[in-house]
Protein backbone atom coordinates (compact mmCIF):
# COMPACT_ATOMS: atom_id res chain seq x y z
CA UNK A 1 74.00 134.06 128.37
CA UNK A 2 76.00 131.81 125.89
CA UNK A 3 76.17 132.87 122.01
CA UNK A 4 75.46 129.51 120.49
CA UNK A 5 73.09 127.45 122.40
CA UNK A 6 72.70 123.60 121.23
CA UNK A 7 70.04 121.35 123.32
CA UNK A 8 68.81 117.99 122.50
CA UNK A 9 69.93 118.02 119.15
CA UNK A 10 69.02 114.65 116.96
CA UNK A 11 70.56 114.36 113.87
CA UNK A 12 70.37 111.30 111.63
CA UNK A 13 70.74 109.93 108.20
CA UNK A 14 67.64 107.91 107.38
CA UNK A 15 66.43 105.62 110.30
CA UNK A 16 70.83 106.15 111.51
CA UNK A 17 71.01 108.10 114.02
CA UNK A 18 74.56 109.53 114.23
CA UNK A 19 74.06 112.62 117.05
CA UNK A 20 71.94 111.75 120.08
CA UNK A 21 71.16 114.22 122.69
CA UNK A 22 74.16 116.80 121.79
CA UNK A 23 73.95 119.75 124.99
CA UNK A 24 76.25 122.14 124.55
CA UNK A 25 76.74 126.40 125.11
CA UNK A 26 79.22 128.19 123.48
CA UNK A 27 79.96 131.89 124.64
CA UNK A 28 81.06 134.71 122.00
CA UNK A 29 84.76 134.92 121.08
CA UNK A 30 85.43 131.52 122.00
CA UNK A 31 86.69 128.61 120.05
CA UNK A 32 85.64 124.96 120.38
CA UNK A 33 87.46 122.13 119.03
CA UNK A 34 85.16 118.84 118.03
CA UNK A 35 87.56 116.11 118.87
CA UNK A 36 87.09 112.32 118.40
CA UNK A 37 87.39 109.76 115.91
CA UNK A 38 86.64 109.59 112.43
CA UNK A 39 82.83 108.30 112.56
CA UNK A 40 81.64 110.09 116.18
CA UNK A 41 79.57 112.37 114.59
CA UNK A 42 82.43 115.51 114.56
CA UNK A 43 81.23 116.78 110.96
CA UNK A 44 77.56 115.95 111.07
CA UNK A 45 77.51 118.40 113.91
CA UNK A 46 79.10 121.22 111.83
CA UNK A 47 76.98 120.30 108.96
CA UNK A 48 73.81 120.83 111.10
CA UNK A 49 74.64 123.81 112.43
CA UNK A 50 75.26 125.43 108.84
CA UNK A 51 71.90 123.90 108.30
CA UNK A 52 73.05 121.45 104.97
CA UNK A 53 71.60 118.35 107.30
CA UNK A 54 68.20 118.71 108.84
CA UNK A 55 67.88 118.45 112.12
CA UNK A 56 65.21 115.66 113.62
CA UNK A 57 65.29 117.18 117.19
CA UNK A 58 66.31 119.82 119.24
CA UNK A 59 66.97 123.33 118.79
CA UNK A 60 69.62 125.53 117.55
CA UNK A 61 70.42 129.17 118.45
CA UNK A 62 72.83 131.74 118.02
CA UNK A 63 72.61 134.94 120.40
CA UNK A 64 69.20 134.53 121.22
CA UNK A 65 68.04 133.84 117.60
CA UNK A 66 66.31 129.98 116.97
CA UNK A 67 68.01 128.72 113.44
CA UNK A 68 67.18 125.03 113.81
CA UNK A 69 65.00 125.13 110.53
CA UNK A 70 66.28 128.07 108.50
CA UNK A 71 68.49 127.65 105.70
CA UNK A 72 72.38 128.51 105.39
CA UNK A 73 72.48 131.65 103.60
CA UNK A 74 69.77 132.94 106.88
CA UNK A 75 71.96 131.22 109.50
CA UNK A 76 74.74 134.33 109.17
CA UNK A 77 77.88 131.58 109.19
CA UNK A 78 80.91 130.98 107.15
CA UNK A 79 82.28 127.31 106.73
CA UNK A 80 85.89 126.31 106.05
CA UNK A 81 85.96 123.35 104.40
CA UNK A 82 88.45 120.06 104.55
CA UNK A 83 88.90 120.68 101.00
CA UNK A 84 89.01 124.13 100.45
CA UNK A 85 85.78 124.31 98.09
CA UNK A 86 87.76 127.21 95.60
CA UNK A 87 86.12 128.16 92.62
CA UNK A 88 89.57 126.89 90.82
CA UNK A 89 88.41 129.31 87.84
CA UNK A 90 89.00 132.43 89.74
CA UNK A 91 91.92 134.39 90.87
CA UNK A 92 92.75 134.52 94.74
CA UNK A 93 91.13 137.95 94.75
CA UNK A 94 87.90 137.01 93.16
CA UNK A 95 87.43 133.78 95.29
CA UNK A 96 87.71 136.13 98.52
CA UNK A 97 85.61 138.76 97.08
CA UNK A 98 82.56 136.13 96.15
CA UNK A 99 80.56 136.40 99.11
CA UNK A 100 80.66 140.02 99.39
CA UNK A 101 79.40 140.16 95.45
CA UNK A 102 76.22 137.66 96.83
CA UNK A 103 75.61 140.73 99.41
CA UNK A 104 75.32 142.98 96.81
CA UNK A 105 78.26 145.15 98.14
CA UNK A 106 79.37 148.17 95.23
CA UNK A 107 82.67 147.46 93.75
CA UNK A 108 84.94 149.61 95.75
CA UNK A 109 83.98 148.31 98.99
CA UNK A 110 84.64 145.11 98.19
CA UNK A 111 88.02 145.69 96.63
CA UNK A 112 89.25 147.34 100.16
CA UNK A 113 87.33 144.82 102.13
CA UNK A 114 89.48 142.23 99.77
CA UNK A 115 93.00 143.86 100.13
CA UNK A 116 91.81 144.35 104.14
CA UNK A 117 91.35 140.34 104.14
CA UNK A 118 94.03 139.44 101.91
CA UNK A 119 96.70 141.28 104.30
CA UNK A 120 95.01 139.57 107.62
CA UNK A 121 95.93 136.03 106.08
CA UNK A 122 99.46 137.16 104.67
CA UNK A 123 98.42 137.04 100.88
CA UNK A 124 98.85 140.67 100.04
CA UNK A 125 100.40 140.83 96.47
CA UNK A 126 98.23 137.52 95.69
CA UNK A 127 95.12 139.16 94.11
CA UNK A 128 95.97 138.04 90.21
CA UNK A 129 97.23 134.87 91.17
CA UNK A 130 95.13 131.48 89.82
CA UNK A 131 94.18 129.92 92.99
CA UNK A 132 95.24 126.52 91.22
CA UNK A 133 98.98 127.65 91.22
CA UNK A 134 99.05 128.07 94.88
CA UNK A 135 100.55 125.73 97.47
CA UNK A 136 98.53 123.66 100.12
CA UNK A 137 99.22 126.27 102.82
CA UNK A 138 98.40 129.74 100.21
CA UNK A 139 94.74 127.61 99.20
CA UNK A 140 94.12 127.36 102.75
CA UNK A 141 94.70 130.38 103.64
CA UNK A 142 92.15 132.05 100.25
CA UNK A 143 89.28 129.65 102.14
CA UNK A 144 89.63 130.85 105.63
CA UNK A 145 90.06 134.82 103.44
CA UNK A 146 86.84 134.38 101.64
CA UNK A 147 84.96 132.85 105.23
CA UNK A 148 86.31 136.15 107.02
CA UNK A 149 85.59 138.61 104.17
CA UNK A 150 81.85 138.56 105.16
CA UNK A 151 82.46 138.78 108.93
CA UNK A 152 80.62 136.08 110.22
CA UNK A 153 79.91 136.34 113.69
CA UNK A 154 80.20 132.21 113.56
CA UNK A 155 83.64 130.34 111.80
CA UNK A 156 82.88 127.03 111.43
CA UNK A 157 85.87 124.49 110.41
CA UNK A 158 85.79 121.28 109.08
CA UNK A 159 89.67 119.59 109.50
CA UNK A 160 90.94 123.06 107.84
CA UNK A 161 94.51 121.63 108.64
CA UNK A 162 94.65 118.00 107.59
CA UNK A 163 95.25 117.98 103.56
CA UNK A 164 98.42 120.21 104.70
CA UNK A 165 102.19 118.44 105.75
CA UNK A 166 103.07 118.78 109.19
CA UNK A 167 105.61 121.87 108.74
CA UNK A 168 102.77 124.10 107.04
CA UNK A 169 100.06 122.88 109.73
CA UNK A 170 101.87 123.97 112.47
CA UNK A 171 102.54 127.55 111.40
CA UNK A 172 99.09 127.77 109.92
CA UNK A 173 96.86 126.78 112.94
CA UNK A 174 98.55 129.00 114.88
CA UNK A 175 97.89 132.17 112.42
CA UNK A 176 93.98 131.01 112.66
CA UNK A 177 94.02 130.87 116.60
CA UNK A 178 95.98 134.16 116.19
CA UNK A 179 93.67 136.05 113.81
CA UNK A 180 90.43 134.53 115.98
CA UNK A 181 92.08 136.75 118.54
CA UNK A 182 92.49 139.31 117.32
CA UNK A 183 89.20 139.41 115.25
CA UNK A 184 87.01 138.39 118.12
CA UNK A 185 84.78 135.93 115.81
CA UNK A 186 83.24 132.74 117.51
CA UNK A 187 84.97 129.50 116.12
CA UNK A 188 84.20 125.89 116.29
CA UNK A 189 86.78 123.77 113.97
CA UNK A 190 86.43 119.52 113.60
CA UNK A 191 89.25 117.44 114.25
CA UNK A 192 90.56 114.06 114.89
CA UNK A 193 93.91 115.85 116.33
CA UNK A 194 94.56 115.99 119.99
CA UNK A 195 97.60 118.08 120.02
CA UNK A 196 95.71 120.76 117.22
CA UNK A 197 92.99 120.66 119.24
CA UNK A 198 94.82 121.39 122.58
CA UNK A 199 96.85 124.06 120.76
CA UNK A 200 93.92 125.83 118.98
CA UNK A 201 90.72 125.47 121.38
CA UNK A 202 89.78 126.90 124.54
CA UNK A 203 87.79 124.31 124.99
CA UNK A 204 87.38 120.93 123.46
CA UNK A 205 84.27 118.79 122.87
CA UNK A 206 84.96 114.67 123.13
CA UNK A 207 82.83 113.00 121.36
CA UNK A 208 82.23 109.20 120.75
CA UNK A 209 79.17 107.25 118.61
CA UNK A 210 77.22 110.71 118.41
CA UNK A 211 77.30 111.80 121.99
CA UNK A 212 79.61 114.23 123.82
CA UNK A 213 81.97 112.25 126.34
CA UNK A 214 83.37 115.76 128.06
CA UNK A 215 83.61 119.13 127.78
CA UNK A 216 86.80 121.04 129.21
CA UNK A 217 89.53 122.98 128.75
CA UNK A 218 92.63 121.24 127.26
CA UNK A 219 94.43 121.12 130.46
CA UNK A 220 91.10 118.96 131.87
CA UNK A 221 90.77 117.03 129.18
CA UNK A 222 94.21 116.02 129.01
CA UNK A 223 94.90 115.79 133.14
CA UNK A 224 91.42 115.13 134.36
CA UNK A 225 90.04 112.63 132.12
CA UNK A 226 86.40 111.74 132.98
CA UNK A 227 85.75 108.24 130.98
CA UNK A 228 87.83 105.84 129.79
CA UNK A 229 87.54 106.29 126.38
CA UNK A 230 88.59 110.46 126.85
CA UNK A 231 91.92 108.78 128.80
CA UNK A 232 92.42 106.37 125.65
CA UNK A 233 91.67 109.14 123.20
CA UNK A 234 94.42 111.93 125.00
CA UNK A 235 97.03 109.80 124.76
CA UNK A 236 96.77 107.12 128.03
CA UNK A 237 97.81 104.79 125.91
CA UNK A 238 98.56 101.85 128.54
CA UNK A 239 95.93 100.16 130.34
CA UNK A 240 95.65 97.43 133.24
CA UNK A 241 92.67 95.72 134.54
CA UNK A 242 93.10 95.27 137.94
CA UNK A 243 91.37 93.81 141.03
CA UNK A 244 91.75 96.68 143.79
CA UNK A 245 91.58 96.14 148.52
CA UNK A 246 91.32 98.63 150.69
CA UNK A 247 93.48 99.05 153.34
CA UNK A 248 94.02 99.79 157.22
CA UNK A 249 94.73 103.72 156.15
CA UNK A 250 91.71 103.87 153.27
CA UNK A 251 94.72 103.52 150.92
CA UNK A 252 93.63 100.76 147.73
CA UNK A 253 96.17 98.66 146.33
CA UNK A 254 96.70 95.64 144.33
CA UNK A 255 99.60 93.02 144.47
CA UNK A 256 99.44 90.75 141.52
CA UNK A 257 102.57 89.19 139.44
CA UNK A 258 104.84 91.72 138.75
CA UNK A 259 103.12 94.62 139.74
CA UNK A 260 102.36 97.02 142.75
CA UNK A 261 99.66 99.35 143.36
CA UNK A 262 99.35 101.75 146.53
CA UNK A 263 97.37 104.92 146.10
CA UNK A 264 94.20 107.20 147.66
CA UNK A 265 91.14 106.28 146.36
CA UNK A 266 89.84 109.69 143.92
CA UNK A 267 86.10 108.00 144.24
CA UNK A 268 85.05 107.19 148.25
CA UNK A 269 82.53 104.72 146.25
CA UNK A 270 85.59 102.44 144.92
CA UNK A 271 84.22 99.28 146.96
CA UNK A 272 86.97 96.21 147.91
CA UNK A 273 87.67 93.98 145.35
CA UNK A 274 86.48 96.14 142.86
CA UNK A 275 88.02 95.68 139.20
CA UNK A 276 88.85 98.69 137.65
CA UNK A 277 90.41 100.05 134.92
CA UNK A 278 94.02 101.56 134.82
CA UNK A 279 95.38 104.44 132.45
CA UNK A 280 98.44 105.78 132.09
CA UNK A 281 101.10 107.51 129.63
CA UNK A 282 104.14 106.16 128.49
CA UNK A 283 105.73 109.55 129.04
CA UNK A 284 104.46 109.53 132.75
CA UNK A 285 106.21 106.19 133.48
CA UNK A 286 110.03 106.64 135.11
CA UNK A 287 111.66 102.96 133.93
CA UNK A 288 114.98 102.26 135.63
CA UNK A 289 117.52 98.94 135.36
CA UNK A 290 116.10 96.25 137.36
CA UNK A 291 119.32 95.92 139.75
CA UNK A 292 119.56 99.91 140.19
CA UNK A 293 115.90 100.48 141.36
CA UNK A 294 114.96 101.47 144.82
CA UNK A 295 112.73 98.11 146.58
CA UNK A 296 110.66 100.24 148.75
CA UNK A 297 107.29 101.10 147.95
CA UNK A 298 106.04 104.01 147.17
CA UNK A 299 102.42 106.16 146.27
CA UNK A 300 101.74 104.92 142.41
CA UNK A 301 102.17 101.92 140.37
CA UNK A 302 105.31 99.85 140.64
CA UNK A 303 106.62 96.85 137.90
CA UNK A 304 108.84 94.61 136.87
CA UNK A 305 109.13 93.51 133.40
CA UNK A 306 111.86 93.06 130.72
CA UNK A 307 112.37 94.96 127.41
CA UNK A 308 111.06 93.63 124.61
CA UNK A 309 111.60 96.32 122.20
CA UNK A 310 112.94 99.77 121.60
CA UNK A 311 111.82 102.48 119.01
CA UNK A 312 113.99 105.79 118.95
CA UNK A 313 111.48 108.45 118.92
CA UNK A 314 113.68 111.83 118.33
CA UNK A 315 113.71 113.26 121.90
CA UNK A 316 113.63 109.92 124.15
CA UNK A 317 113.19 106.17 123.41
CA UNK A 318 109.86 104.15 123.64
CA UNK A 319 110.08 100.82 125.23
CA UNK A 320 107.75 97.88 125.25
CA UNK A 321 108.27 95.88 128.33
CA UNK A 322 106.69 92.67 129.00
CA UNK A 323 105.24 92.55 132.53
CA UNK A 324 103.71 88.85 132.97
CA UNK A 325 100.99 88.77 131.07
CA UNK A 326 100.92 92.71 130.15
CA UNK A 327 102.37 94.61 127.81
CA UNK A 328 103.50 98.49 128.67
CA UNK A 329 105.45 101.54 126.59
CA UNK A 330 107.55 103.63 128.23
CA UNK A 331 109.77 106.75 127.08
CA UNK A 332 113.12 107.17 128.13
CA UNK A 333 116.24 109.66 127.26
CA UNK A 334 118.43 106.48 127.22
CA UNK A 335 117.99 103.44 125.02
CA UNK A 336 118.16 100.04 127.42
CA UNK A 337 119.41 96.85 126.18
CA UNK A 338 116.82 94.18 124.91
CA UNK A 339 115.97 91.45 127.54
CA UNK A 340 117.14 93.14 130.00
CA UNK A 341 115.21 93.59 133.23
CA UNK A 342 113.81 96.71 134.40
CA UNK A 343 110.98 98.42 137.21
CA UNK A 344 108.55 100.67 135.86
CA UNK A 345 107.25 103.09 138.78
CA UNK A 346 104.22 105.24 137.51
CA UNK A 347 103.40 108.78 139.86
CA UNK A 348 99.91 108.43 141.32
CA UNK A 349 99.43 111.54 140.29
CA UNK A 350 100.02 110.36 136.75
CA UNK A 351 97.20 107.45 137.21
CA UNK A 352 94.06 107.76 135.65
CA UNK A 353 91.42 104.59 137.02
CA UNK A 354 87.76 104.03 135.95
């Protein structure tokens, strides 16, 4: 039996509605990362889970337990939100300590429930400090303190990570995946982010205009895209249209200006002459000097083009190549010279076609 059961679940603002139909079953301990672009309905989900949207259909509940219509403080869940929400009046100490005061707990629990909290997110020593003199990273770390100092059973994120700079982020999300761990609390955090999402979630949640696109684990999500948008979203960032036969072995290709495709069909309902949709990653594509490639044909995409441009991207170079009509990236370790000719071969393996 999943922990947090969602079904149906209309949520709207006015007559907009912004989530239609949103199925989904979480199971306890795990952590789900809302992935998709700003607008697709990521923190309206949250929100009406916490119950601060109502909810104009469906049902909500948490171990058994309907919350669809009950308010936040009876829902049992602590938020973490994009911009900390600190009572900038208060120390560190008395920020984390403010939920437990609502529960009526006596004094000297909360202070070791505090120092117990304050150690888990590395702010021992903290307790006197304003939390308007800390740094990005130290406020983030007070608002994820104060959610865990009531011991939610539900964490509940909203972009926890994104007003930080890219050194702090890294080191921080992993010290919330860590302490989710090791706590055993049931997580769902909102982000736009496909590498924090990957790195944090066990699984992820796509969603686009208010409905889920997939549900996987990162490794499906990323390798096993089911819709074109999830390919375009993880990263597939080049895509041909592309008229596809079958052949004598079953094999479907396509032999158009420039370009070569020979590979199994995934779907036995691809029909001849069928256009379809190509993706692909610019990291997945092997490019080679035009008069050094090998001519014979092999399972994948194969193209010719010439190099347009060249960005040095730290660990390899990104080309654009102009093939015909089309226009394709692709990373490699060694920067090649500007109108020169090149073949592109792409792995079918690394193909993704809808």
């Amino acid at each position: 039996m999943s922990f947090l059961t969602i079904q149906n679940l209309q949520v709207g603002y006015g007559s907009s509605l912004v989530l239609d139909g949103i199925d989904l079953q979480v199971q306890e301990g795990e952590m789900i990362a809302l992935l998709g672009p700003s607008g697709c309905g990521k923190t309206t989900l949250l929100n009406a889970l916490c119950g601060f949207l109502p909810v104009s259909g469906g049902t909500i509940s948490v171990a058994g337990r309907e919350l669809t219509h009950l308010p936040p403080e009876q829902r049992d869940m602590a938020m973490v939100f994009q911009s900390y929400a600190l009572w900038p009046h208060m120390t560190v100490a008395q920020n984390v300590a403010y939920g437990l005061k609502l529960r009526k707990m006596d004094r000297p629990a909360i202070d070791q429930r505090v120092q117990e909290v304050l150690a888990l997110v590395n702010l021992s020593g903290y307790e006197d400090r304003n939390v308007m003199a800390l740094s990005g990273g130290q406020r983030q770390r007070v608002a994820l303190g104060r959610a865990l100092a009531i011991q939610p059973p539900m964490l509940l994120l909203d972009e926890p990570l994104s007003n930080l700079d890219a050194r702090i982020r890294l080191s921080v999300r992993h010290e919330i995946k860590s302490l989710q761990k090791q706590l055993g609390f049931t997580s769902i955090i909102v982000t736009h982010d496909r590498e924090e999402a990957m790195v944090m979630a066990d699984r992820i949640v796509v969603l686009n205009g208010g409905k889920i696109e997939q549900i996987g684990t990162p490794q499906q999500i990323y390798q096993q895209p089911e819709t074109a948008f999830v390919a375009d979203f993880m990263g597939a960032d080049n895509q041909l249209t592309l008229e596809l036969n079958r052949q004598p072995d079953g094999s479907l290709s396509s032999q158009q200006s420039g370009l070569l495709l020979n590979i199994q069909p995934s779907h036995p309902e691809w029909r001849l002459n069928q256009s379809v949709q190509l993706f692909f990653r610019s990291e997945a594509a092997q490019l080679q000097p035009l008069d050094s490639a090998e001519k014979a044909m092999q399972r994948g995409l194969q193209l010719e083009g010439v190099v347009e441009q060249c960005a040095y991207l730290g660990n390899s170079y990104r080309h654009s190549i102009r093939c015909g009509d089309r226009q394709i990236q692709v990373d490699h370790p060694q920067m090649l010279a500007e109108a020169s000719g090149v073949s592109v071969r792409v792995p079918e393996s690394a193909l993704h076609m809808f």
